[in-house]
C-alpha atoms as a PDB file:
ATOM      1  CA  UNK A   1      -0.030 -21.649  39.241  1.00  0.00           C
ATOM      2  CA  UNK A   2       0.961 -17.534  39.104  1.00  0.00           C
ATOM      3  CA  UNK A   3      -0.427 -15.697  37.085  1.00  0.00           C
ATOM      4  CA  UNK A   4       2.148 -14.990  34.797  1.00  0.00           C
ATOM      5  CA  UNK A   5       2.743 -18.728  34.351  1.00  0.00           C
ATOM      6  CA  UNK A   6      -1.308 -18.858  33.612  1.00  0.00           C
ATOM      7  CA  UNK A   7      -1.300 -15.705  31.214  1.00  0.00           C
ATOM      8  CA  UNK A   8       1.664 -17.134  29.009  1.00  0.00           C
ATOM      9  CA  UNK A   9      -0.435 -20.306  28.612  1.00  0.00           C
ATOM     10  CA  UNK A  10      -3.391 -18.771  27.277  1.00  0.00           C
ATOM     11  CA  UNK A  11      -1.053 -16.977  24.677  1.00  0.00           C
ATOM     12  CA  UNK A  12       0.523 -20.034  23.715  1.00  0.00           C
ATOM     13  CA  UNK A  13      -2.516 -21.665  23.732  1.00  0.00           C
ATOM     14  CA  UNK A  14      -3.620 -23.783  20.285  1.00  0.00           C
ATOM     15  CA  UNK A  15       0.403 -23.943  19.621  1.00  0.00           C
ATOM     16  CA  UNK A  16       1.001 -26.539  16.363  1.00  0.00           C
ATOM     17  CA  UNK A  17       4.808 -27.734  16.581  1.00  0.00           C
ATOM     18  CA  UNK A  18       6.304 -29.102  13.814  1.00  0.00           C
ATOM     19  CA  UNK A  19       8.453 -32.038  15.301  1.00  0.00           C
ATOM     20  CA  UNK A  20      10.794 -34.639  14.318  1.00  0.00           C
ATOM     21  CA  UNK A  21      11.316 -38.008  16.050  1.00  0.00           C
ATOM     22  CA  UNK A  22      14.668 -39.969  16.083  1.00  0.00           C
ATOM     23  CA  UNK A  23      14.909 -43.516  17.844  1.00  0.00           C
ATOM     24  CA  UNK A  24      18.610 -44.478  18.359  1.00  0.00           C
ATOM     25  CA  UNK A  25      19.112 -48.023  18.492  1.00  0.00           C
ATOM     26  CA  UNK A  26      21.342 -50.475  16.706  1.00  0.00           C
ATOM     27  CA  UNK A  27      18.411 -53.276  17.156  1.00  0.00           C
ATOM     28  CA  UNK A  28      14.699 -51.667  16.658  1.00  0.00           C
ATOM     29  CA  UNK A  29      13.290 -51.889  13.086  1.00  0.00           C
ATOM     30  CA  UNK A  30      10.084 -49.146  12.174  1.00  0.00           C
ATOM     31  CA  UNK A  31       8.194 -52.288  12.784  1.00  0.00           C
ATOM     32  CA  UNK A  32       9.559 -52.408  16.707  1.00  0.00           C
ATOM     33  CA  UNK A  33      10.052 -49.565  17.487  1.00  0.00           C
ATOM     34  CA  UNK A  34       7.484 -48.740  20.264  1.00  0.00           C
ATOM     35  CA  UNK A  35       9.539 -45.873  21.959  1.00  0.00           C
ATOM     36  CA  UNK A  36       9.290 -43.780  18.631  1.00  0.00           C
ATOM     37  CA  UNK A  37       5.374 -44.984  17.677  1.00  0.00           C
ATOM     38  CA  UNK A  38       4.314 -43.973  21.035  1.00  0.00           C
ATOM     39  CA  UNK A  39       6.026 -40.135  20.496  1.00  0.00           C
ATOM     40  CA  UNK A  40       4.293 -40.004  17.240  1.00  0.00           C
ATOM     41  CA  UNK A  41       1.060 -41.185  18.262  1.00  0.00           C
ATOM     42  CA  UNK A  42       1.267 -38.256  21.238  1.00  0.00           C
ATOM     43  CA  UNK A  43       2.224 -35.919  19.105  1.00  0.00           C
ATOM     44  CA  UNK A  44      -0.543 -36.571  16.521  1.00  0.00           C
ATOM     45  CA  UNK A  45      -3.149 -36.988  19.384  1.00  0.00           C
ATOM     46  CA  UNK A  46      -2.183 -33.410  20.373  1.00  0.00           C
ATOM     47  CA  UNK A  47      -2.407 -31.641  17.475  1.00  0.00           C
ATOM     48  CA  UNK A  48       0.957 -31.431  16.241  1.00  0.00           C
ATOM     49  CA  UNK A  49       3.169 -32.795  12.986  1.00  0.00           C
ATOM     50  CA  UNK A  50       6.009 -34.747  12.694  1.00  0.00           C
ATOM     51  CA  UNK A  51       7.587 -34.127   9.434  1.00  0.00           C
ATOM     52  CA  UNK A  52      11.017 -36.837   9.974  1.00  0.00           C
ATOM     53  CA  UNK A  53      10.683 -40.170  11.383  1.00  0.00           C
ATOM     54  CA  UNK A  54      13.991 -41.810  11.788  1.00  0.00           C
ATOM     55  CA  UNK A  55      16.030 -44.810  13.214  1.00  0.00           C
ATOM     56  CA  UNK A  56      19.681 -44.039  13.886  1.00  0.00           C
ATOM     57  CA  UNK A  57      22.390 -46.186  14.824  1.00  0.00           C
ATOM     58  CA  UNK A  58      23.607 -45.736  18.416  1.00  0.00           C
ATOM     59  CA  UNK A  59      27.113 -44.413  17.262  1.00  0.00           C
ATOM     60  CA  UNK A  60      27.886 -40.789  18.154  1.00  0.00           C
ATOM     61  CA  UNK A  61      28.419 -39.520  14.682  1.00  0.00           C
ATOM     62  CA  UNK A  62      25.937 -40.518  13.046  1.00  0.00           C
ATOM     63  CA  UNK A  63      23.284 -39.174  15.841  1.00  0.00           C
ATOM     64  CA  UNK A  64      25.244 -35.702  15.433  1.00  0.00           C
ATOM     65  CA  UNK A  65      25.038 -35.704  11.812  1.00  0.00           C
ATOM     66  CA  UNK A  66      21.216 -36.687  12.016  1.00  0.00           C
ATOM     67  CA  UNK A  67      20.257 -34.309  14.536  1.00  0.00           C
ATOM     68  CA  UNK A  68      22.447 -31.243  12.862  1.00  0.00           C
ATOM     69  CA  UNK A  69      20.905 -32.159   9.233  1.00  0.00           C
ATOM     70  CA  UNK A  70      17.694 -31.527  11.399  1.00  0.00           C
ATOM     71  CA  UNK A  71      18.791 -28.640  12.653  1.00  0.00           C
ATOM     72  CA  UNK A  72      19.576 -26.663   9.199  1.00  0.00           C
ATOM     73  CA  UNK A  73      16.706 -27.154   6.981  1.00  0.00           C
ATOM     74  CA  UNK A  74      16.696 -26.353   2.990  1.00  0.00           C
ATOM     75  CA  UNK A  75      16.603 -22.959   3.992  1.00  0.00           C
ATOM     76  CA  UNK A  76      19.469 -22.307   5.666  1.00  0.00           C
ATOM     77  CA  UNK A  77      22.568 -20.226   4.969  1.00  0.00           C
ATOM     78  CA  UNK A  78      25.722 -20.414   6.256  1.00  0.00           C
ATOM     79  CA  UNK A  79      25.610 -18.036   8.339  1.00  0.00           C
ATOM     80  CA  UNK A  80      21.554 -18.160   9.577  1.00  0.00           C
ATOM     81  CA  UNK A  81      20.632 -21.963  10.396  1.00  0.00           C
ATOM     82  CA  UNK A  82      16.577 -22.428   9.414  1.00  0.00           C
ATOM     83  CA  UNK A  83      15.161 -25.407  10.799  1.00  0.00           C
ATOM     84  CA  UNK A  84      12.335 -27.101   9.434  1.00  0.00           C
ATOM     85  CA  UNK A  85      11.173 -28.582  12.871  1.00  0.00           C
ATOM     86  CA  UNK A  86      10.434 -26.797  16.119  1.00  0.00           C
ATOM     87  CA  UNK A  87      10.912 -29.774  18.206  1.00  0.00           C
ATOM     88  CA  UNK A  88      13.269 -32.754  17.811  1.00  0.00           C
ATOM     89  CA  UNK A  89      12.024 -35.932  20.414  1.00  0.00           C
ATOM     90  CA  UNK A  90      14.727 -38.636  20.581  1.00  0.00           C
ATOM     91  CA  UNK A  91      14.138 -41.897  22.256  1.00  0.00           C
ATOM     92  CA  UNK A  92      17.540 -44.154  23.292  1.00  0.00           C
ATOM     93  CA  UNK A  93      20.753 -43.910  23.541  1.00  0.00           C
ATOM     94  CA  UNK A  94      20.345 -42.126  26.936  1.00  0.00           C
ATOM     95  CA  UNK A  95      21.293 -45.089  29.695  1.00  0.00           C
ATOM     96  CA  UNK A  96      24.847 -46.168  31.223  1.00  0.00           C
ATOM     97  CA  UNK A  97      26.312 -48.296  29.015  1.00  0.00           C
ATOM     98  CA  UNK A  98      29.252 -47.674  27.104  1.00  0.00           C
ATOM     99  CA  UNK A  99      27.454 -47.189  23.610  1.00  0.00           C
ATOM    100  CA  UNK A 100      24.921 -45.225  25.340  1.00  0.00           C
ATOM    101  CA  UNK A 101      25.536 -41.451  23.564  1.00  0.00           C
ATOM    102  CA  UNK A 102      22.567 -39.659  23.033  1.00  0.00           C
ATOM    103  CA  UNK A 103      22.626 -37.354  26.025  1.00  0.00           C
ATOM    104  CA  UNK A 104      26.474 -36.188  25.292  1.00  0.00           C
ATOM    105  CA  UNK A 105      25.646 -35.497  21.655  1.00  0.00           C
ATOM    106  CA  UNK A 106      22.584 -33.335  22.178  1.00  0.00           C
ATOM    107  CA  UNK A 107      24.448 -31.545  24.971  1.00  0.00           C
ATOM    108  CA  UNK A 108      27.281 -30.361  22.721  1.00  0.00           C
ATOM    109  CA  UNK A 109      24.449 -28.695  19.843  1.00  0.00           C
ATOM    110  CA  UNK A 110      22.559 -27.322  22.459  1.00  0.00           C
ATOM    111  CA  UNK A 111      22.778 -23.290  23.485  1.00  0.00           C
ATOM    112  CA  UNK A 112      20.519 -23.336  26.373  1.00  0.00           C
ATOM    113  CA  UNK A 113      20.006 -26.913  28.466  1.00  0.00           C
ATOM    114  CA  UNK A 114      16.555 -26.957  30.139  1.00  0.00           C
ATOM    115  CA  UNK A 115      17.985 -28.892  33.291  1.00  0.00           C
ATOM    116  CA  UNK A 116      14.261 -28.868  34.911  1.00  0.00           C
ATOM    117  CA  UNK A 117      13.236 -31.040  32.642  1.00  0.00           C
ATOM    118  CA  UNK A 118      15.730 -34.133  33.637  1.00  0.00           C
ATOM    119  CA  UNK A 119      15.066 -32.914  37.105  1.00  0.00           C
ATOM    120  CA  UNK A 120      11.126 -33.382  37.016  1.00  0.00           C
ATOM    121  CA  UNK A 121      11.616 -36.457  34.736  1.00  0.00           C
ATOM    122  CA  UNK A 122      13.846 -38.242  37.320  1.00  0.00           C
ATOM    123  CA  UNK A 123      11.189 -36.972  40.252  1.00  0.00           C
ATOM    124  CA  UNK A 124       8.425 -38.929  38.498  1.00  0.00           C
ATOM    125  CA  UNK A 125      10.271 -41.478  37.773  1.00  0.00           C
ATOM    126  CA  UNK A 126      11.276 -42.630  40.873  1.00  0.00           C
ATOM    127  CA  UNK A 127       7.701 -42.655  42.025  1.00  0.00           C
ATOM    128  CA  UNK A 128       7.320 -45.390  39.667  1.00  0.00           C
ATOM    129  CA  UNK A 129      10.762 -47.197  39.369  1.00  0.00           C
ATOM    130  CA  UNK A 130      12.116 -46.131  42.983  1.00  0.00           C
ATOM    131  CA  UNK A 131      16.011 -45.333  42.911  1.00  0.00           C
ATOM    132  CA  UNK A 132      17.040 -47.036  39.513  1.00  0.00           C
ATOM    133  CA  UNK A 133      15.430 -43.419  38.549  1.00  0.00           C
ATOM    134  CA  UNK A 134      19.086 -42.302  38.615  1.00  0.00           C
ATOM    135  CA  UNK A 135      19.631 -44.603  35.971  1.00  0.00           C
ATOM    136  CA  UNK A 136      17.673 -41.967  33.753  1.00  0.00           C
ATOM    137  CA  UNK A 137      19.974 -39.491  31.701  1.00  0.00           C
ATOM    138  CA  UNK A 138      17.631 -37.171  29.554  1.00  0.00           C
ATOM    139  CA  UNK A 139      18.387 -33.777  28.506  1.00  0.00           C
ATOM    140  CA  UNK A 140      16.313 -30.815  26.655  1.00  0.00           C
ATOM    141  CA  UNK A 141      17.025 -27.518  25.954  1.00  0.00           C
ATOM    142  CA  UNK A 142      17.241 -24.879  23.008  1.00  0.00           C
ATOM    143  CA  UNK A 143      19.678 -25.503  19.942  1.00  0.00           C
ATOM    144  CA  UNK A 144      19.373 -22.592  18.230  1.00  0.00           C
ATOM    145  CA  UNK A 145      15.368 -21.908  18.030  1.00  0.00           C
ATOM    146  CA  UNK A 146      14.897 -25.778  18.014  1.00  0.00           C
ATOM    147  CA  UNK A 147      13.667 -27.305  21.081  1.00  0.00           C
ATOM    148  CA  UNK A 148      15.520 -30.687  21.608  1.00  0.00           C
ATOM    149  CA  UNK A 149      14.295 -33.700  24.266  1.00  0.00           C
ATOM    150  CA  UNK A 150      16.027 -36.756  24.618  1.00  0.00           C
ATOM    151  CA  UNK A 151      13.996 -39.894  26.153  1.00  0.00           C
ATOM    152  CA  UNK A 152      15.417 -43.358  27.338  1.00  0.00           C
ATOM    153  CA  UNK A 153      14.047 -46.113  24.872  1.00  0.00           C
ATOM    154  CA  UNK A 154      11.494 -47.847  27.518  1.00  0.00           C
ATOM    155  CA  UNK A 155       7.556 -47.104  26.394  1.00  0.00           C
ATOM    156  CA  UNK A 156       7.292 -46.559  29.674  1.00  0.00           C
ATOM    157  CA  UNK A 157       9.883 -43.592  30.413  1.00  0.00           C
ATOM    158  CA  UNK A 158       8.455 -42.650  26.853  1.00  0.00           C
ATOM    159  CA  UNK A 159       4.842 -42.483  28.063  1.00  0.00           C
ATOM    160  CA  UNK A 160       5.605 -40.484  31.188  1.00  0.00           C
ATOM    161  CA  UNK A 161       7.526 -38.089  29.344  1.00  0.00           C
ATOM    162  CA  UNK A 162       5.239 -37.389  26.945  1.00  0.00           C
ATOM    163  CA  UNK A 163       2.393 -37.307  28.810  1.00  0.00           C
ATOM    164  CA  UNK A 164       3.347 -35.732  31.696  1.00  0.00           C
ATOM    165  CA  UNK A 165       6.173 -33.767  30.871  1.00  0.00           C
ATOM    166  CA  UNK A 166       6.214 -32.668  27.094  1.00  0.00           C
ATOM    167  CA  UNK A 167       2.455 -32.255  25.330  1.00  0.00           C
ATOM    168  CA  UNK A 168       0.967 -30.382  28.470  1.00  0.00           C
ATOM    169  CA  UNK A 169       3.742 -27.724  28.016  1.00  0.00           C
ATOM    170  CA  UNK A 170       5.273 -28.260  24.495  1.00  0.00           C
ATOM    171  CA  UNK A 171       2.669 -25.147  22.878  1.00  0.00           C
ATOM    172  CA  UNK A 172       4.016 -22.739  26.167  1.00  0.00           C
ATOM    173  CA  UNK A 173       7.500 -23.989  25.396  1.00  0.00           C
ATOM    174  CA  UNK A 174       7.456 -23.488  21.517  1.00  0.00           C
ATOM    175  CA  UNK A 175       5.468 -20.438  22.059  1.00  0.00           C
ATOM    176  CA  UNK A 176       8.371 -19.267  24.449  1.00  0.00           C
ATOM    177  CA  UNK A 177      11.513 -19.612  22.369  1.00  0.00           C
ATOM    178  CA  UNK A 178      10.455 -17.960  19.811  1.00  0.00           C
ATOM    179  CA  UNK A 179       9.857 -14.382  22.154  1.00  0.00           C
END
């Protein structure tokens, strides 16, 4: 690792992130939801909050309306959007199927797309699932000062993710978009 890369770390280091998590699905209940328990219980296990727990229908407007209610918090004018959250995590919504929309919502409210993160997400991936890897769409990036990941609904795409992706850089990454 340089040693820029190392020196950022240890400023970032002890981060807290205030995050929301949003499961899009037109079948999970709280109770079955396992995509959306497993990002909350990483979270939690790292240190951080999750203010907003939600289950959204898998219909385009209502995710966008969700996500931008997220996005401009009680504090917000029109003019300077003031998020509550410095991270939103969704999980589904993000496969091939018709009513799969996720990934083309976030894309439109985001500013700056992180395309390294699908990148390294699809690389590990296919060490476990081989070439139906492709079959992963996730996107992350910056929408405004509000970090945004979408996951595909499987615990298991959740759990690699999270725990390889996400909580071993999410105090750098919070820490960076805010400089």
């Amino acid at each position: 690792m340089s040693e820029s890369t190392n020196q950022h770390r240890e400023a970032a280091a002890g981060r807290i992130a205030s995050c929301a998590v949003t499961t899009v699905s037109d079948t999970r209940t709280f109770e079955t939801d396992s995509g959306g328990a497993l990002i909350r219980q990483c979270l939690e296990e790292a240190g951080h909050s999750i203010g907003d727990y939600r289950i959204v229908a898998d219909e385009p407007e209502q995710i966008g309306t969700h996500l931008r209610t997220l996005l401009r918090g009680p504090q917000s004018t029109l003019h300077e959007p003031i998020s509550d959250y410095d991270v939103i995590i969704t999980t589904g919504g993000t496969g091939i199927a018709r009513r799969d929309t996720t990934v083309e919502v976030v894309r439109e409210l985001l500013d700056k797309e992180l395309e390294g993160f699908g990148e390294l997400f699809r690389m590990l991936s296919h060490q476990q699932v081989g070439p139906a890897a492709m079959l992963s769409r996730t996107v992350a990036g910056l929408a405004g000062q509000v970090l945004i990941f979408t996951l595909p609904g499987s615990t298991n795409a959740v759990r690699l993710a999270m725990k390889e992706l996400i909580i071993p850089e999410l105090p750098h990454l919070v820490w960076e978009r805010a400089r």
